[in-house]
C-alpha atoms as a PDB file:
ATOM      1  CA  UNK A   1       0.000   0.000   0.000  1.00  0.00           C
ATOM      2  CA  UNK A   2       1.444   3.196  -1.155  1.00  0.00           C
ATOM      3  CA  UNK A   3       0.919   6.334   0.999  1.00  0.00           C
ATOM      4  CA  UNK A   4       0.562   9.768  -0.747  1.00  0.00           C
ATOM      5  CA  UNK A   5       2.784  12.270  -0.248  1.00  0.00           C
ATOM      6  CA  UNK A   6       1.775  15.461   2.014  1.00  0.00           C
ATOM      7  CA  UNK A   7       0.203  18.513   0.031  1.00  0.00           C
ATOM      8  CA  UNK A   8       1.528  21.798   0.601  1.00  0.00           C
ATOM      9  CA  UNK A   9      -1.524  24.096   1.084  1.00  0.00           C
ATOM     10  CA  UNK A  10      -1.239  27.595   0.962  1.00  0.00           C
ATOM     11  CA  UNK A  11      -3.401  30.393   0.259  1.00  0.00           C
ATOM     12  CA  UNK A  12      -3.120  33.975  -1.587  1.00  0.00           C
ATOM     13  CA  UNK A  13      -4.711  36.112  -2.422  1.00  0.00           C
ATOM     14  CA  UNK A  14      -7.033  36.443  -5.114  1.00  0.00           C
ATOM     15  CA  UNK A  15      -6.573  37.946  -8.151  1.00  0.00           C
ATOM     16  CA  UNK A  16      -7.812  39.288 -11.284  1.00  0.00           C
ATOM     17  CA  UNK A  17      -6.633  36.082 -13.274  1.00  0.00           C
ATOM     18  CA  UNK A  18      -8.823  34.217 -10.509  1.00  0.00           C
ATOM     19  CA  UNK A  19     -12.165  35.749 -11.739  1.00  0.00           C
ATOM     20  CA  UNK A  20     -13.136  32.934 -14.581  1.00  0.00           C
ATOM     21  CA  UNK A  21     -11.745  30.294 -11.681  1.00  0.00           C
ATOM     22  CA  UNK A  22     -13.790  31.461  -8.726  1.00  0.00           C
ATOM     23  CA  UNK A  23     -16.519  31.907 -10.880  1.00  0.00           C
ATOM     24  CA  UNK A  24     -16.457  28.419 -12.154  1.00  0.00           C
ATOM     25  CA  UNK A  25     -16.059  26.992  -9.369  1.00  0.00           C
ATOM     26  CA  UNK A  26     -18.849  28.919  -7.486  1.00  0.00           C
ATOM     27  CA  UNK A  27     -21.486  28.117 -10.208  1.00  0.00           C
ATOM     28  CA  UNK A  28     -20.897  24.079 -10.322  1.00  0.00           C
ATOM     29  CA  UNK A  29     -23.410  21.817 -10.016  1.00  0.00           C
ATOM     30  CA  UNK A  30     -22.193  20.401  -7.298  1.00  0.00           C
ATOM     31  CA  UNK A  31     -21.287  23.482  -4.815  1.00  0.00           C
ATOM     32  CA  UNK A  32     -24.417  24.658  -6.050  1.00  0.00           C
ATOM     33  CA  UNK A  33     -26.463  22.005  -4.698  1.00  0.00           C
ATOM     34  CA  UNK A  34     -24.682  22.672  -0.937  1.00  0.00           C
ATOM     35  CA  UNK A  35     -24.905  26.384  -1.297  1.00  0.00           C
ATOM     36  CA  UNK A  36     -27.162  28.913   0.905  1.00  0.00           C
ATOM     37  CA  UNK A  37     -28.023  30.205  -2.705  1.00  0.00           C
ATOM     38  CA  UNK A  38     -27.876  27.641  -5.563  1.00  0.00           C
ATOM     39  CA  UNK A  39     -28.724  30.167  -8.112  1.00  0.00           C
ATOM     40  CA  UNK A  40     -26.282  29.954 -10.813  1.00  0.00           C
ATOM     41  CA  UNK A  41     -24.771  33.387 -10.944  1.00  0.00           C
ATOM     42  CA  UNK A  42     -24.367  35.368 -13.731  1.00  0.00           C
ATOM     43  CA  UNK A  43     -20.981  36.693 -15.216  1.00  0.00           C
ATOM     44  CA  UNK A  44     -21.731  40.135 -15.371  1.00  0.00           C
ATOM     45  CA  UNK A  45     -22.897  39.887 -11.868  1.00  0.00           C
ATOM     46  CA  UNK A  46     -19.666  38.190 -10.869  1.00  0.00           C
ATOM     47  CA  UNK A  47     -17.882  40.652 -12.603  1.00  0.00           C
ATOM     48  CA  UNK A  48     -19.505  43.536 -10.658  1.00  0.00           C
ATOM     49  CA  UNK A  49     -19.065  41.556  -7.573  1.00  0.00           C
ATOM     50  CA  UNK A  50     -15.445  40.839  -7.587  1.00  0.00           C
ATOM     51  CA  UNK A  51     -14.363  44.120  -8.578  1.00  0.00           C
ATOM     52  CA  UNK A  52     -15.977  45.807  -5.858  1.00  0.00           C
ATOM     53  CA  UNK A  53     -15.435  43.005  -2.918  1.00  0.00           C
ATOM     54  CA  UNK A  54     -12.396  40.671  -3.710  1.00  0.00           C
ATOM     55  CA  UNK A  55     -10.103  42.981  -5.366  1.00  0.00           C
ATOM     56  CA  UNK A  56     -11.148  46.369  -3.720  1.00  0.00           C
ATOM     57  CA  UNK A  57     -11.967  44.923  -0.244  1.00  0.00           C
ATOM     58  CA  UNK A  58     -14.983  47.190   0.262  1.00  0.00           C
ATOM     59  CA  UNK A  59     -16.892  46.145   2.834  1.00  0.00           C
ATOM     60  CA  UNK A  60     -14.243  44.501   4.824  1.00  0.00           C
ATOM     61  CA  UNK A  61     -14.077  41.564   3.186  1.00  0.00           C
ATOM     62  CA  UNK A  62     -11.327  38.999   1.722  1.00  0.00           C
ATOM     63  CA  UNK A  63     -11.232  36.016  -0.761  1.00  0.00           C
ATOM     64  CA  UNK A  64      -8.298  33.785  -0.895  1.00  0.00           C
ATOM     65  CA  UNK A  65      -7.374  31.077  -3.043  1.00  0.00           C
ATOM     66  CA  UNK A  66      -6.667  28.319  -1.934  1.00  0.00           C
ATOM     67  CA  UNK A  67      -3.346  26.592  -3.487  1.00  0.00           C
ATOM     68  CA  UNK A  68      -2.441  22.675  -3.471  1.00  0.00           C
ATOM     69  CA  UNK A  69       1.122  22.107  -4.225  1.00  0.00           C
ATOM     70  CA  UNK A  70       0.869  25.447  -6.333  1.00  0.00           C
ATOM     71  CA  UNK A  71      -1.866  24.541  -7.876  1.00  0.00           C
ATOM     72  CA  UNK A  72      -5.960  26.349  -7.413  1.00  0.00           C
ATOM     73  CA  UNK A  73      -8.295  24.031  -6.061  1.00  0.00           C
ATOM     74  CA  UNK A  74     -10.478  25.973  -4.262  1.00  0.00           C
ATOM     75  CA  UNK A  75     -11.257  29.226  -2.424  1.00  0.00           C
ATOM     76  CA  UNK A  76     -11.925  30.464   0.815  1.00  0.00           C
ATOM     77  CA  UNK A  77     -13.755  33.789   1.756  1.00  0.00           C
ATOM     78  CA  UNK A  78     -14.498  36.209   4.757  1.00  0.00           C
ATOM     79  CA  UNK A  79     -16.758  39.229   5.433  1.00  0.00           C
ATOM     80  CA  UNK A  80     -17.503  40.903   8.191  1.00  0.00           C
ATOM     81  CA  UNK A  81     -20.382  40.996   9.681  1.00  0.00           C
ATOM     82  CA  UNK A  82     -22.086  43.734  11.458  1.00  0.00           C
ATOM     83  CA  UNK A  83     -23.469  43.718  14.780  1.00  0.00           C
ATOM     84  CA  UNK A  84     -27.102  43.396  15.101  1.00  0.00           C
ATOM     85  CA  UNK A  85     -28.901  45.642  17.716  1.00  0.00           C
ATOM     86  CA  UNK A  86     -25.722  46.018  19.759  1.00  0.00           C
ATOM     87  CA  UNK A  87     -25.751  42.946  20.755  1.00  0.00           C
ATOM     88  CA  UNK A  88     -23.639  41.103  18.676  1.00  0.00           C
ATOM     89  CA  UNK A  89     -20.091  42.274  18.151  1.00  0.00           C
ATOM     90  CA  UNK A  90     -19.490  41.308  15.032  1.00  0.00           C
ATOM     91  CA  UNK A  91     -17.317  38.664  13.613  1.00  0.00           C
ATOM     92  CA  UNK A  92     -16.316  37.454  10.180  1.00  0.00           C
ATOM     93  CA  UNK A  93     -18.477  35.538   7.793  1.00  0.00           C
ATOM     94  CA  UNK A  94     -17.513  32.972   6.273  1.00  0.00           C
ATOM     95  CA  UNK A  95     -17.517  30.238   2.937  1.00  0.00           C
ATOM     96  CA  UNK A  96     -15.041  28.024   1.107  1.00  0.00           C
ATOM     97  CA  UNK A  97     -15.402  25.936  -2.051  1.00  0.00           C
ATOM     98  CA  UNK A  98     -12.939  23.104  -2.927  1.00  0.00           C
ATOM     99  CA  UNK A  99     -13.274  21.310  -6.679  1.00  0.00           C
ATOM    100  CA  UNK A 100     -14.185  17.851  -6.745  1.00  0.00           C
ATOM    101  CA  UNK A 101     -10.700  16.820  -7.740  1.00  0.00           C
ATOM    102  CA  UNK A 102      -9.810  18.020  -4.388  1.00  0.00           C
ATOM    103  CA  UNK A 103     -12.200  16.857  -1.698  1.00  0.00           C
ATOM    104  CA  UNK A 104     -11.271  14.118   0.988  1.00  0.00           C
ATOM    105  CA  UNK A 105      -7.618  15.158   1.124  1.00  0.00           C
ATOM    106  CA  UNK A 106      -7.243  17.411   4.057  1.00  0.00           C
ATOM    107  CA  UNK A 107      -6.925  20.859   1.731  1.00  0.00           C
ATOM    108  CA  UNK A 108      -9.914  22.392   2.948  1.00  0.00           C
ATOM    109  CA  UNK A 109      -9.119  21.428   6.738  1.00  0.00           C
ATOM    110  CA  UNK A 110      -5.507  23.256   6.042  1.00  0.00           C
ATOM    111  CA  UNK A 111      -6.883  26.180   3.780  1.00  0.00           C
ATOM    112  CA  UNK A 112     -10.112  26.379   6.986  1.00  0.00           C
ATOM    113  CA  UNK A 113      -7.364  26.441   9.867  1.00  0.00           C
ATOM    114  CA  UNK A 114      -5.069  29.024   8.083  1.00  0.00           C
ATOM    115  CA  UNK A 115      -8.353  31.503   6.933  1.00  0.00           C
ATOM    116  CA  UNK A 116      -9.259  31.617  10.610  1.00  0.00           C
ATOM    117  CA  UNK A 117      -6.303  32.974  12.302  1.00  0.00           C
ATOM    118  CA  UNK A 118      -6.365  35.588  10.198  1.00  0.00           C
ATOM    119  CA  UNK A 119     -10.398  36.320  10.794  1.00  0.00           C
ATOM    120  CA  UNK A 120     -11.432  36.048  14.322  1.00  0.00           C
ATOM    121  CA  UNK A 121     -13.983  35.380  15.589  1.00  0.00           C
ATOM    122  CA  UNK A 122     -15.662  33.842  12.786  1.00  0.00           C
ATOM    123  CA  UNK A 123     -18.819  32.155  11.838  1.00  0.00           C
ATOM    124  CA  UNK A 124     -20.224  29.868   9.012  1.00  0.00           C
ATOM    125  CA  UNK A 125     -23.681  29.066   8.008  1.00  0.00           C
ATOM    126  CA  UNK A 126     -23.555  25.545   6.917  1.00  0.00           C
ATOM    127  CA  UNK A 127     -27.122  23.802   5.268  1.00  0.00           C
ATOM    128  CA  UNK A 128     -27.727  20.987   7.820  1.00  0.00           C
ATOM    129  CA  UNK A 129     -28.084  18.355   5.277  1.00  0.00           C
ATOM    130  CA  UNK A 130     -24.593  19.727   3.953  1.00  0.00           C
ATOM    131  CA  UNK A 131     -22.430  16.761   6.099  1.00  0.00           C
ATOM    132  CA  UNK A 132     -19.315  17.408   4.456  1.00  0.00           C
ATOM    133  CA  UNK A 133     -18.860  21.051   5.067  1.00  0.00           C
ATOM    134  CA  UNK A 134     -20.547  20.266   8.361  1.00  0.00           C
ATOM    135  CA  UNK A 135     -17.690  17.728   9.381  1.00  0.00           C
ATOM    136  CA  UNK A 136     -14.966  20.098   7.881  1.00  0.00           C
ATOM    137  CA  UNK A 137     -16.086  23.596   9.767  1.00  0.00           C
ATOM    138  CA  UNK A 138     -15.794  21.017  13.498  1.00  0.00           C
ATOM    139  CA  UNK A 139     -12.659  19.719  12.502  1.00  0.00           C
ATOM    140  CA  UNK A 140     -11.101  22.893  11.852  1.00  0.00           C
ATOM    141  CA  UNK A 141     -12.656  23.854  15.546  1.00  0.00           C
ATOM    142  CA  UNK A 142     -16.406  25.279  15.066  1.00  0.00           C
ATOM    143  CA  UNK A 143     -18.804  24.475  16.863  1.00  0.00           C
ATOM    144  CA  UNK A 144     -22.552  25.071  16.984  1.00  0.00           C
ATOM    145  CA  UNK A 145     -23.938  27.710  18.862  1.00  0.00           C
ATOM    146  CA  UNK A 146     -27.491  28.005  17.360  1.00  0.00           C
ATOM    147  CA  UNK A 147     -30.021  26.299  14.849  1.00  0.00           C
ATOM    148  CA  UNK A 148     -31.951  27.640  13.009  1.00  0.00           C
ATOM    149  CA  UNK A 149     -35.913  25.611  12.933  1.00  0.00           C
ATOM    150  CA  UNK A 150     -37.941  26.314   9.645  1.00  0.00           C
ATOM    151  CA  UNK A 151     -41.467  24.826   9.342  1.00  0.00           C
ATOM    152  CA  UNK A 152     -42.254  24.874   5.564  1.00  0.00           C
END
């Protein structure tokens, strides 16, 4: 039995020759189907989007790409998040995307664990019937603090 070697995961960040690769990514099937919004988005709309968020940084926000031996397979990104009604303080939002190619290798535990020094605290929304993600936000040291009930 032959082991495999140990990936070198790094992240940067993104650029504008990242666009047409976030975007893809983003808009596949199957990050669709385990996405808050799995409305396919539109390129103009991307264009807009990155422009003004990931390479300007308005709204306090950051996308990385995430980098496997050198190579994109994935990305991670971060916004802040307001407080609500002076309550909350405010943390950093959260999402990250790996291709299929990818998945069940440890990247997005690595890529996960490196984003989140950087962004404290931080929070993810994860769809409950999304296990994967689910198992990779507690490995990298979430942990619940609230669910959300709907009755549809």
């Amino acid at each position: 039995m032959t082991r495999r070697a140990k990936l070198s995961v790094t992240l940067r960040r993104a650029t504008p020759a990242d666009s047409r690769f976030l975007w893809r990514l983003r808009n596949s099937a199957d990050v669709r189907a385990v996405s808050g919004d799995a409305e396919k988005i539109p390129w103009r709309g991307h264009v807009l989007w990155y422009a003004r968020i990931a390479l300007m940084g308005i709204g306090r926000s950051d996308v990385r790409v995430i980098l496997a031996d050198g190579e994109p397979v994935g990305y991670v990104r971060a916004y802040w998040d307001t407080p609500r009604g002076g309550v909350d303080p405010g943390c950093w939002g959260g999402s990250i995307a790996i291709t299929i190619r990818a998945r069940g290798r440890g990247i997005g535990k690595a890529a996960l664990r490196q984003f989140v020094r950087r962004h404290r605290p931080c929070r993810a929304l994860v769809r409950a019937d999304n296990e994967a993600s689910l198992a990779l936000f507690r490995s990298a040291g979430f942990c619940a603090s609230m669910v959300e009930l709907v009755y549809a």
